[in-house]
C-alpha atoms as a PDB file:
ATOM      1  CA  UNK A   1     105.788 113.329 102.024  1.00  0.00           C
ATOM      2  CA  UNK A   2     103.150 112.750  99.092  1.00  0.00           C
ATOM      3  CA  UNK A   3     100.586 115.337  99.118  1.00  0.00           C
ATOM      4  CA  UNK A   4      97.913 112.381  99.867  1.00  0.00           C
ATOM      5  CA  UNK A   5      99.269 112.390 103.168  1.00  0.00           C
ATOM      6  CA  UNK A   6     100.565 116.229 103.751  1.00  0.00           C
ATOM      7  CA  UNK A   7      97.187 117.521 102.592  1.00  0.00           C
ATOM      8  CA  UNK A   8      99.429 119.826 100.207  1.00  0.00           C
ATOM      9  CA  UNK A   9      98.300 119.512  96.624  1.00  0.00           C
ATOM     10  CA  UNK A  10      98.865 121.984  93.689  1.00  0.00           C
ATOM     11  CA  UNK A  11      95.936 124.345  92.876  1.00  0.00           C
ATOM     12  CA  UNK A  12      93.552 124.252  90.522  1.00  0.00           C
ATOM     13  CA  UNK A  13      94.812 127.773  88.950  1.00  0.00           C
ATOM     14  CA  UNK A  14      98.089 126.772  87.954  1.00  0.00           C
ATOM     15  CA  UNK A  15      99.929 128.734  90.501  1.00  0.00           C
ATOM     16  CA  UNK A  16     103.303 127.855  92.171  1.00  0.00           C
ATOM     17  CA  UNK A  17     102.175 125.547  94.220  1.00  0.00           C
ATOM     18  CA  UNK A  18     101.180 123.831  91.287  1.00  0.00           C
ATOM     19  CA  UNK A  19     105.007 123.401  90.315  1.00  0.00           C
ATOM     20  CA  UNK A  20     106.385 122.658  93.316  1.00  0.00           C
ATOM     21  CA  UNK A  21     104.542 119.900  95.536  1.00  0.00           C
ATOM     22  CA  UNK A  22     104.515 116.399  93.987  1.00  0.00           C
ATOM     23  CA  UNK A  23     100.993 114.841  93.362  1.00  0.00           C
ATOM     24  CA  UNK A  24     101.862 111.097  94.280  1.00  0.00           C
ATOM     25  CA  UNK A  25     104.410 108.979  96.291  1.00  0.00           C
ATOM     26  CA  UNK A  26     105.290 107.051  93.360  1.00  0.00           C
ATOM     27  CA  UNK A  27     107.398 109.213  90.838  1.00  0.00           C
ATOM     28  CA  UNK A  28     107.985 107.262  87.609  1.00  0.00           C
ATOM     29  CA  UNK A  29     111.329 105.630  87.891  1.00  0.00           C
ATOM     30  CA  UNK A  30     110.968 103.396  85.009  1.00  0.00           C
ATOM     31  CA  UNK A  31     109.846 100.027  86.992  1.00  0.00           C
ATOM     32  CA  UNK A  32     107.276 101.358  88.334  1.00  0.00           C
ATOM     33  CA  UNK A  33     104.927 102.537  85.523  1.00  0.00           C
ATOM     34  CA  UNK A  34     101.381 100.424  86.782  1.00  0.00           C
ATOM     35  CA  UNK A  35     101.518 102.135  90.372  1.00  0.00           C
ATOM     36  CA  UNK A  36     102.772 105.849  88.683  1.00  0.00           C
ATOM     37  CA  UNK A  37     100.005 105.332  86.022  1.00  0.00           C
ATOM     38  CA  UNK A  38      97.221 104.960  88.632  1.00  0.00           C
ATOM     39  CA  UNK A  39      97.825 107.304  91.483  1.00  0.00           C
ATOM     40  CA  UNK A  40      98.548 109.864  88.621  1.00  0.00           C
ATOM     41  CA  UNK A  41      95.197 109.616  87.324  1.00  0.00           C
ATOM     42  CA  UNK A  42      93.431 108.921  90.617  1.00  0.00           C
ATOM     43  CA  UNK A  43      94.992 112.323  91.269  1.00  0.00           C
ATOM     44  CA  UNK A  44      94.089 114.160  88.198  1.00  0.00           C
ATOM     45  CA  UNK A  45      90.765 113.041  88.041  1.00  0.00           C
ATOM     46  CA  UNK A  46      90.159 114.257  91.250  1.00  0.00           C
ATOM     47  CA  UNK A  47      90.695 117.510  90.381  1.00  0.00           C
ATOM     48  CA  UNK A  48      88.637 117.119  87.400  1.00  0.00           C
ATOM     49  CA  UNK A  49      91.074 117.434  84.472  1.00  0.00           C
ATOM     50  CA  UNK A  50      91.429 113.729  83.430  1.00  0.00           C
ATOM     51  CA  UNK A  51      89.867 114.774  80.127  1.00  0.00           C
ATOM     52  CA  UNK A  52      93.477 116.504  79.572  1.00  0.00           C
ATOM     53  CA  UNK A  53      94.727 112.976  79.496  1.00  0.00           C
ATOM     54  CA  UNK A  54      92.167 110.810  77.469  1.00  0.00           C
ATOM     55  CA  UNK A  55      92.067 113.368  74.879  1.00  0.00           C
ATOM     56  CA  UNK A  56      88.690 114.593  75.429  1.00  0.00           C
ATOM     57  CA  UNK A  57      89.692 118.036  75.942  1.00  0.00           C
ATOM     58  CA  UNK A  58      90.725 118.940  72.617  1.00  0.00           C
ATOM     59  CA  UNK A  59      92.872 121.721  72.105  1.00  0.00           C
ATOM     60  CA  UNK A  60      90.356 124.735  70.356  1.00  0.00           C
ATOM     61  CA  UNK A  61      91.806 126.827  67.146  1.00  0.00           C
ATOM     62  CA  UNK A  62      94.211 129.514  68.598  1.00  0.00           C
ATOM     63  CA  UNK A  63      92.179 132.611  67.892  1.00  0.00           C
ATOM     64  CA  UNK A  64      89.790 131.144  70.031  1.00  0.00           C
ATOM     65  CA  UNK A  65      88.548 132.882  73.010  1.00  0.00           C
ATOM     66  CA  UNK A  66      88.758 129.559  74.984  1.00  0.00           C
ATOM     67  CA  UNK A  67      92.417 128.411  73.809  1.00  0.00           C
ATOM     68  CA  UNK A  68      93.991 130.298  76.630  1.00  0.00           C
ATOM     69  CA  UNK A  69      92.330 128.673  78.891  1.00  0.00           C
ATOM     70  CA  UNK A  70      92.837 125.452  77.508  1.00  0.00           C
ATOM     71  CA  UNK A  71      96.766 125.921  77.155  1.00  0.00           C
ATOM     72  CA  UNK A  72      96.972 127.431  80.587  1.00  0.00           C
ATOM     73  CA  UNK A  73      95.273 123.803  82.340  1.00  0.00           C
ATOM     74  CA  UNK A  74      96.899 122.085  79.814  1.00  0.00           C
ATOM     75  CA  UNK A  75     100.339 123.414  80.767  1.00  0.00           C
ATOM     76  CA  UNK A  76      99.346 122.520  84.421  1.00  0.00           C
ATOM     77  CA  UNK A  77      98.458 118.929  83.846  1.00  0.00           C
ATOM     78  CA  UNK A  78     101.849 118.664  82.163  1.00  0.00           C
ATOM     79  CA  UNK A  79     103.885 119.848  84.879  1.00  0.00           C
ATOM     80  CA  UNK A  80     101.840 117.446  87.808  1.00  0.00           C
ATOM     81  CA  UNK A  81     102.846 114.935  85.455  1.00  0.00           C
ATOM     82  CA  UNK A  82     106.452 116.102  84.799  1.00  0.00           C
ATOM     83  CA  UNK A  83     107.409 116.180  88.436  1.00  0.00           C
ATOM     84  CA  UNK A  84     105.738 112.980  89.291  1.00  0.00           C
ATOM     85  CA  UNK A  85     108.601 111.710  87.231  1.00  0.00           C
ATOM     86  CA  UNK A  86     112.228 111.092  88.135  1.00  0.00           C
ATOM     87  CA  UNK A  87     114.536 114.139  87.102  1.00  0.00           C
ATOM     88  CA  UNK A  88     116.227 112.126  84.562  1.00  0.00           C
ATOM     89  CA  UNK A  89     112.674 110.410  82.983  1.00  0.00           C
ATOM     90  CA  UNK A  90     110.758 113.845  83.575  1.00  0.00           C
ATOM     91  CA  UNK A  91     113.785 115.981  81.013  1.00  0.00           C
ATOM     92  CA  UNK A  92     112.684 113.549  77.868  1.00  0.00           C
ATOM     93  CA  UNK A  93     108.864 115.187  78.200  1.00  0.00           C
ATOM     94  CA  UNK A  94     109.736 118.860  78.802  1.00  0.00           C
ATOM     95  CA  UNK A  95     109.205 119.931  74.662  1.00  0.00           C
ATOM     96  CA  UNK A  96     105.947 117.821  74.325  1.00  0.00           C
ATOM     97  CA  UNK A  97     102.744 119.756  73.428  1.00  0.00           C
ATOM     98  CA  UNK A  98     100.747 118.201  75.448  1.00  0.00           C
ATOM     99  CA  UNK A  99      99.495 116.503  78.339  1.00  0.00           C
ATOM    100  CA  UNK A 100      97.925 113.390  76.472  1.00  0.00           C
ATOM    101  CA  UNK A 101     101.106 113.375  74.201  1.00  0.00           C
ATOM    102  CA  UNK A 102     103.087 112.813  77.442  1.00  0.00           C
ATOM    103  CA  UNK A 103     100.285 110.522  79.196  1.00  0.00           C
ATOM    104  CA  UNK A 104     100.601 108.379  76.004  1.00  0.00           C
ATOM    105  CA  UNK A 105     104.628 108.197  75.498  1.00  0.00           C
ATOM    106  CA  UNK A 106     105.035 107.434  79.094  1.00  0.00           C
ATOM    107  CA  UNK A 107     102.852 104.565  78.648  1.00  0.00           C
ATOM    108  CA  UNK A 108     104.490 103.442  75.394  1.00  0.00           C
ATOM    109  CA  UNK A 109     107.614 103.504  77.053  1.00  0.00           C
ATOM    110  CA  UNK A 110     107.419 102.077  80.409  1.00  0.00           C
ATOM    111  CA  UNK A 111     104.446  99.993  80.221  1.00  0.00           C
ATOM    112  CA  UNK A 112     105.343  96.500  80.383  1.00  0.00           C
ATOM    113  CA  UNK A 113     101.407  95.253  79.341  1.00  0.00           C
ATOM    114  CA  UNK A 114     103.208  93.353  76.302  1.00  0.00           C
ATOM    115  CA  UNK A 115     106.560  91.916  78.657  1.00  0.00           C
ATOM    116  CA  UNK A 116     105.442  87.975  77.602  1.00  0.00           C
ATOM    117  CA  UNK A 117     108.212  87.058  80.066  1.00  0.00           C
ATOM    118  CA  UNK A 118     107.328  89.606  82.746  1.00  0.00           C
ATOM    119  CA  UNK A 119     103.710  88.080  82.474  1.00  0.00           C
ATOM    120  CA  UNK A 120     104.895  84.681  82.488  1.00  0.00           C
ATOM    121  CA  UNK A 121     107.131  85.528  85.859  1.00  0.00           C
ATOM    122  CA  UNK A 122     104.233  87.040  87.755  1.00  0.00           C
ATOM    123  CA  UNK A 123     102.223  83.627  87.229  1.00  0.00           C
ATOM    124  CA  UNK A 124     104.917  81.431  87.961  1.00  0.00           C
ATOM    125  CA  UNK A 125     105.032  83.404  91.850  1.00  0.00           C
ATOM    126  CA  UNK A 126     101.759  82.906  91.838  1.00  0.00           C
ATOM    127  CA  UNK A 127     101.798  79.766  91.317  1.00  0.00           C
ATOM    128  CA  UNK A 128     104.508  78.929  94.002  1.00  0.00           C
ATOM    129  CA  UNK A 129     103.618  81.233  96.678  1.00  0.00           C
ATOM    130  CA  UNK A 130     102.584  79.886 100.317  1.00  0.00           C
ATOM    131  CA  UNK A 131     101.921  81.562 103.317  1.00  0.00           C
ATOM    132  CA  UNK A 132     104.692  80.070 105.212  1.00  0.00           C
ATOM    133  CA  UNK A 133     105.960  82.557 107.913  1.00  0.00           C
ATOM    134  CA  UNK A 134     104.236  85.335 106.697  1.00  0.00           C
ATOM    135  CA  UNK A 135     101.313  86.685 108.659  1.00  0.00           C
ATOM    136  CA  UNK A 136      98.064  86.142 106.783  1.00  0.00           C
ATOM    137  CA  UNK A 137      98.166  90.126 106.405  1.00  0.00           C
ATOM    138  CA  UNK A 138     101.165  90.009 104.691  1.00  0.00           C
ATOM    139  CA  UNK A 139     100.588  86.952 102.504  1.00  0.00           C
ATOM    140  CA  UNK A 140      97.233  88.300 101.528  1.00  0.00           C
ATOM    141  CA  UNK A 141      99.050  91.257 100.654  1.00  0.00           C
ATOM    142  CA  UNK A 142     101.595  89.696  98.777  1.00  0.00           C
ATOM    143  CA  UNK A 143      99.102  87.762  96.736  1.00  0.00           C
ATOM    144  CA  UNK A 144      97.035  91.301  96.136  1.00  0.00           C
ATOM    145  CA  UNK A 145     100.362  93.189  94.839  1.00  0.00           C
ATOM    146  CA  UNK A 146     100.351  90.279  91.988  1.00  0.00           C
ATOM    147  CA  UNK A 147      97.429  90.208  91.103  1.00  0.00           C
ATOM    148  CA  UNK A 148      97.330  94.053  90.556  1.00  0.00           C
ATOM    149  CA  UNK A 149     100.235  93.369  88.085  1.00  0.00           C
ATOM    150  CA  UNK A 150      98.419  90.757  86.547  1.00  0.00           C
ATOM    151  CA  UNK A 151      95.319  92.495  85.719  1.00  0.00           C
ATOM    152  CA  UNK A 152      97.392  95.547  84.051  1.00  0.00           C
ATOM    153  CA  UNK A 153      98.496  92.961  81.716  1.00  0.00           C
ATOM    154  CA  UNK A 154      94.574  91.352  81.256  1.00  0.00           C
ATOM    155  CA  UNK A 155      93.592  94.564  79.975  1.00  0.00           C
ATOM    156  CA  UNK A 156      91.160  94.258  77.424  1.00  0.00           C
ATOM    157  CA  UNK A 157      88.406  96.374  75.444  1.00  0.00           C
ATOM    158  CA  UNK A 158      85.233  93.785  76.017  1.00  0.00           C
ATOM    159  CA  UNK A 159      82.437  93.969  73.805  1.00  0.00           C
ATOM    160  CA  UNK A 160      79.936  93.041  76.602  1.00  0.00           C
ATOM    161  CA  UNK A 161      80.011  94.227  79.692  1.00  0.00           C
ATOM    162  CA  UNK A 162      77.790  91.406  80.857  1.00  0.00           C
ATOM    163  CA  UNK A 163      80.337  88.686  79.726  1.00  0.00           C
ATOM    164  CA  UNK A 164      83.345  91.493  81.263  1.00  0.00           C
ATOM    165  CA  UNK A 165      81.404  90.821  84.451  1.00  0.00           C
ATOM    166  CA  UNK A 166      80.934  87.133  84.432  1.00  0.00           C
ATOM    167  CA  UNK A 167      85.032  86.988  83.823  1.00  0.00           C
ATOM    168  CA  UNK A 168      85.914  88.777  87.145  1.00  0.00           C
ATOM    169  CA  UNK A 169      83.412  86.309  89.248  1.00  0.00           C
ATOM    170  CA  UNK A 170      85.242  83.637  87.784  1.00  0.00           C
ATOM    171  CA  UNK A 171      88.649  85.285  88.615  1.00  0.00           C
ATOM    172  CA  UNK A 172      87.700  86.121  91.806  1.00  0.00           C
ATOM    173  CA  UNK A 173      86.370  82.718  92.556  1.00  0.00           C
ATOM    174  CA  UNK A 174      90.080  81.106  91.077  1.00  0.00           C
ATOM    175  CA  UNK A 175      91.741  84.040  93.539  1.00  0.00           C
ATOM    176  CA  UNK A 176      89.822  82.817  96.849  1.00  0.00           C
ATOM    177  CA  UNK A 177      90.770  79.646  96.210  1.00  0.00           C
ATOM    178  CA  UNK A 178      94.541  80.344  95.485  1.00  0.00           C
ATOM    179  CA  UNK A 179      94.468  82.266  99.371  1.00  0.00           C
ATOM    180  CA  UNK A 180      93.045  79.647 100.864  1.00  0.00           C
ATOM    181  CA  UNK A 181      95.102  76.751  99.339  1.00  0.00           C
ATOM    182  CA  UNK A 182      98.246  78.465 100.488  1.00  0.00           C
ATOM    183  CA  UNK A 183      97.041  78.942 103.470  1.00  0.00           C
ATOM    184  CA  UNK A 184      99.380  77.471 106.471  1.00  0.00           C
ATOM    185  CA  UNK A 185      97.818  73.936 108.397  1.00  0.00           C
ATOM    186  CA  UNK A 186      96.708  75.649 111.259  1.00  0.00           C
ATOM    187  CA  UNK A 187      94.614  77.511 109.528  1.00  0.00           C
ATOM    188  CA  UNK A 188      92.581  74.317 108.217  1.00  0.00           C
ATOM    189  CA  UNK A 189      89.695  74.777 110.379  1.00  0.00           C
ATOM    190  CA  UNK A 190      88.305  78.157 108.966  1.00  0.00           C
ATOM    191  CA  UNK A 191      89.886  77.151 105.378  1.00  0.00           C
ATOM    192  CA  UNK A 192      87.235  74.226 105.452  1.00  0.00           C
ATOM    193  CA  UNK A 193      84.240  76.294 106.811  1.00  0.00           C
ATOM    194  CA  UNK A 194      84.445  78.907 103.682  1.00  0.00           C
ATOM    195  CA  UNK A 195      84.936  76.479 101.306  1.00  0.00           C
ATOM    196  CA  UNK A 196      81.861  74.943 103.249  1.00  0.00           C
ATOM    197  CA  UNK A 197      79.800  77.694 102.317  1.00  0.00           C
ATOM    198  CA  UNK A 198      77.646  77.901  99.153  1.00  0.00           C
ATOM    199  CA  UNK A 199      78.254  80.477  97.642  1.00  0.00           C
ATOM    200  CA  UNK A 200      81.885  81.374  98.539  1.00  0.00           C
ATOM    201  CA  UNK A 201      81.876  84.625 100.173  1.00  0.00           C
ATOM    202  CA  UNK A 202      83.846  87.369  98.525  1.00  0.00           C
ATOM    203  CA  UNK A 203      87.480  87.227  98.255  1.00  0.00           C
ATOM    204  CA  UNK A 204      87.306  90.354 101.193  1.00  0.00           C
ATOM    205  CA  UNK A 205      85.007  88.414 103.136  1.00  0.00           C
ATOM    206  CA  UNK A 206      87.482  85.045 103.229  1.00  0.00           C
ATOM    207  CA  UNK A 207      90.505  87.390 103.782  1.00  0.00           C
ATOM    208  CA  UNK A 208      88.848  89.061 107.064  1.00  0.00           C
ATOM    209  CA  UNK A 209      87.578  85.451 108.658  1.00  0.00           C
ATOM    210  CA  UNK A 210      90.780  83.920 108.305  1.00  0.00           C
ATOM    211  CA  UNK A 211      92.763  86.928 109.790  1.00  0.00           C
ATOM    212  CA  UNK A 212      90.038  86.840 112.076  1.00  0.00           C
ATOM    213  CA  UNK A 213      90.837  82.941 112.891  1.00  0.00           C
ATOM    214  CA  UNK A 214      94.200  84.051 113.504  1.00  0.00           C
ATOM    215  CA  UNK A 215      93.822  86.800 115.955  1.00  0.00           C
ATOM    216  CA  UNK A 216      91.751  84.259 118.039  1.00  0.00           C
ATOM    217  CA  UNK A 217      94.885  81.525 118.012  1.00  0.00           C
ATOM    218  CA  UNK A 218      97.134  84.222 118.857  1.00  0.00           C
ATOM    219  CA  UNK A 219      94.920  85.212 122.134  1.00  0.00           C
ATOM    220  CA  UNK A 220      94.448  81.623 122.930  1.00  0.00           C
ATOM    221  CA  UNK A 221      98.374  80.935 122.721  1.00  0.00           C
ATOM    222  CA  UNK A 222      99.162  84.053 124.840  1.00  0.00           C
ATOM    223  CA  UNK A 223     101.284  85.965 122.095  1.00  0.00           C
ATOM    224  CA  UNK A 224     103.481  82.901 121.622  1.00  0.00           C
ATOM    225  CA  UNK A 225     104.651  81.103 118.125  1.00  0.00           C
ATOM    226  CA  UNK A 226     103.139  84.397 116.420  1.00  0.00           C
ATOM    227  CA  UNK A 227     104.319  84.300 112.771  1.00  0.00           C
ATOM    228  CA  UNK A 228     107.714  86.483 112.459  1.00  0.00           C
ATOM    229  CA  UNK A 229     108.392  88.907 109.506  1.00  0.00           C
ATOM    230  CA  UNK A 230     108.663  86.083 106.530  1.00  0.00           C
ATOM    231  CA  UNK A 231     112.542  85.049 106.548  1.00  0.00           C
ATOM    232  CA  UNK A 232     111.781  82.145 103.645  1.00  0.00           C
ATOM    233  CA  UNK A 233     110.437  84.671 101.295  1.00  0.00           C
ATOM    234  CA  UNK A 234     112.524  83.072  98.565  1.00  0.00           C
ATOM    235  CA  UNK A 235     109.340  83.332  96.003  1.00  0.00           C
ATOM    236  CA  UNK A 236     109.274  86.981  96.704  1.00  0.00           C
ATOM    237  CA  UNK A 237     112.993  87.387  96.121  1.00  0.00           C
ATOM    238  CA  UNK A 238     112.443  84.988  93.047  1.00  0.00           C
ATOM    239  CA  UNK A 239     110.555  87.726  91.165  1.00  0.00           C
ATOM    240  CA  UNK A 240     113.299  90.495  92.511  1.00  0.00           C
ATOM    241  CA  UNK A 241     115.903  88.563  91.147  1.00  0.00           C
ATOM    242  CA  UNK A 242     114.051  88.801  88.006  1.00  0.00           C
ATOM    243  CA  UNK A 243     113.194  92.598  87.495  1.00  0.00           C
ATOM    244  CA  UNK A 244     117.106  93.133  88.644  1.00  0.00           C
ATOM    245  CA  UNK A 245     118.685  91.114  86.299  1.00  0.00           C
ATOM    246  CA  UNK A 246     115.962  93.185  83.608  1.00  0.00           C
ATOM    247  CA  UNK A 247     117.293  96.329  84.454  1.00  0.00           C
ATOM    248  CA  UNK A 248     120.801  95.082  84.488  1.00  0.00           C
ATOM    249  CA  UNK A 249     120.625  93.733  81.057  1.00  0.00           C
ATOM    250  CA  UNK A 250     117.949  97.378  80.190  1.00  0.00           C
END
């Protein structure tokens, strides 16, 4: 159990505990560097010591007064992220001097932001994907788990935030419409009232009135012809094909 959910997280003073409980669900495996990346530092900057990973906190001169304290949270940053990490991943980061020198090989190494065809794969599913027997819960999901991928690899350093901000509208305007587009026929009714209203409500806002939609046909048919767990998830399977046959050929 991750300490998110056990409520058992290491201390602040480096104890033990500290090198014992695991600080996220999702060690680093090597596939999984986006989801590692960002519960790590949700983590870490919740206890304050994200500077240890940006660089911020600089190591002071060793006759310093301060440098033991700065090696000792150092040293603790380095082991949450350590064993966060697969046995066999964490071993290659055990002689590293520090915690951004680890933060920033990781990354290096198992940080797909410049996979072209890994890219080009995620917006091909995209592209395909329908709701088909998936519940609209699941499909909006499904279409959320993408997109997450997508924006790792959309990264960029813009010169104005104004213009930073006027790029997500648009995205989330393009996203809104991709949900409702694949949305199944019986869903038409509510599909045409939000793209009835001026402006289009958040992409939040259309999920929860077409799950709402649903809920109501659901009462209305008495339980019956409720959409199954998907079974034609072939476009989902599409992109698991894919990262096997990566790792195969790793």
């Amino acid at each position: 159990m991750s300490d998110a959910t056990s409520g058992q997280v290491p201390t602040s003073h480096g104890g033990p505990e500290s090198l014992v409980q695991p600080i996220t669900g999702h060690r680093l495996n090597g596939q999984n560097y986006p989801q590692w990346s960002q519960s790590v530092m949700m983590f870490i900057s919740g206890k304050g010591k994200d500077e240890y990973l940006t660089g911020a906190a600089a190591p002071p001169p060793m006759g310093d007064p301060k440098f033991k304290s700065w090696r000792a949270e150092n040293n603790m940053v380095m082991s949450w992220l350590i064993n966060s990490m697969d046995t066999e991943i964490g071993q290659n980061f055990l002689f590293y001097g520090s915690a951004k020198e680890i933060w920033d090989a990781a990354k290096e190494i198992y940080s797909d932001n410049e996979n072209t065809a890994e890219f080009f794969e995620i917006k091909c599913v995209l592209h395909d994907i329908r709701q088909g027997d998936l519940t609209v819960t699941q499909y909006y999901n499904t279409l959320s788990q993408y997109w997450q991928q997508l924006d790792i690899f959309e990264e960029s350093d813009w010169e104005c935030p104004g213009d930073h901000l006027k790029y997500r509208k648009i995205m989330e305007k393009e996203r809104i419409v991709k949900f409702l587009v694949g949305l199944n026929k019986n869903l038409d009714e509510v599909r045409g009232r939000i793209f009835g209203t001026k402006p289009l409500p958040s992409l939040w806002e259309a999920f929860s009135k077409v799950r709402r939609e649903e809920s109501r046909k659901k009462v209305m048919m008495g339980g019956q012809g409720a959409p199954t767990i998907p079974e034609s998830s072939a476009l989902m399977s599409r992109r698991t094909t894919f990262t096997n046959d990566k790792q195969r050929k790793g």
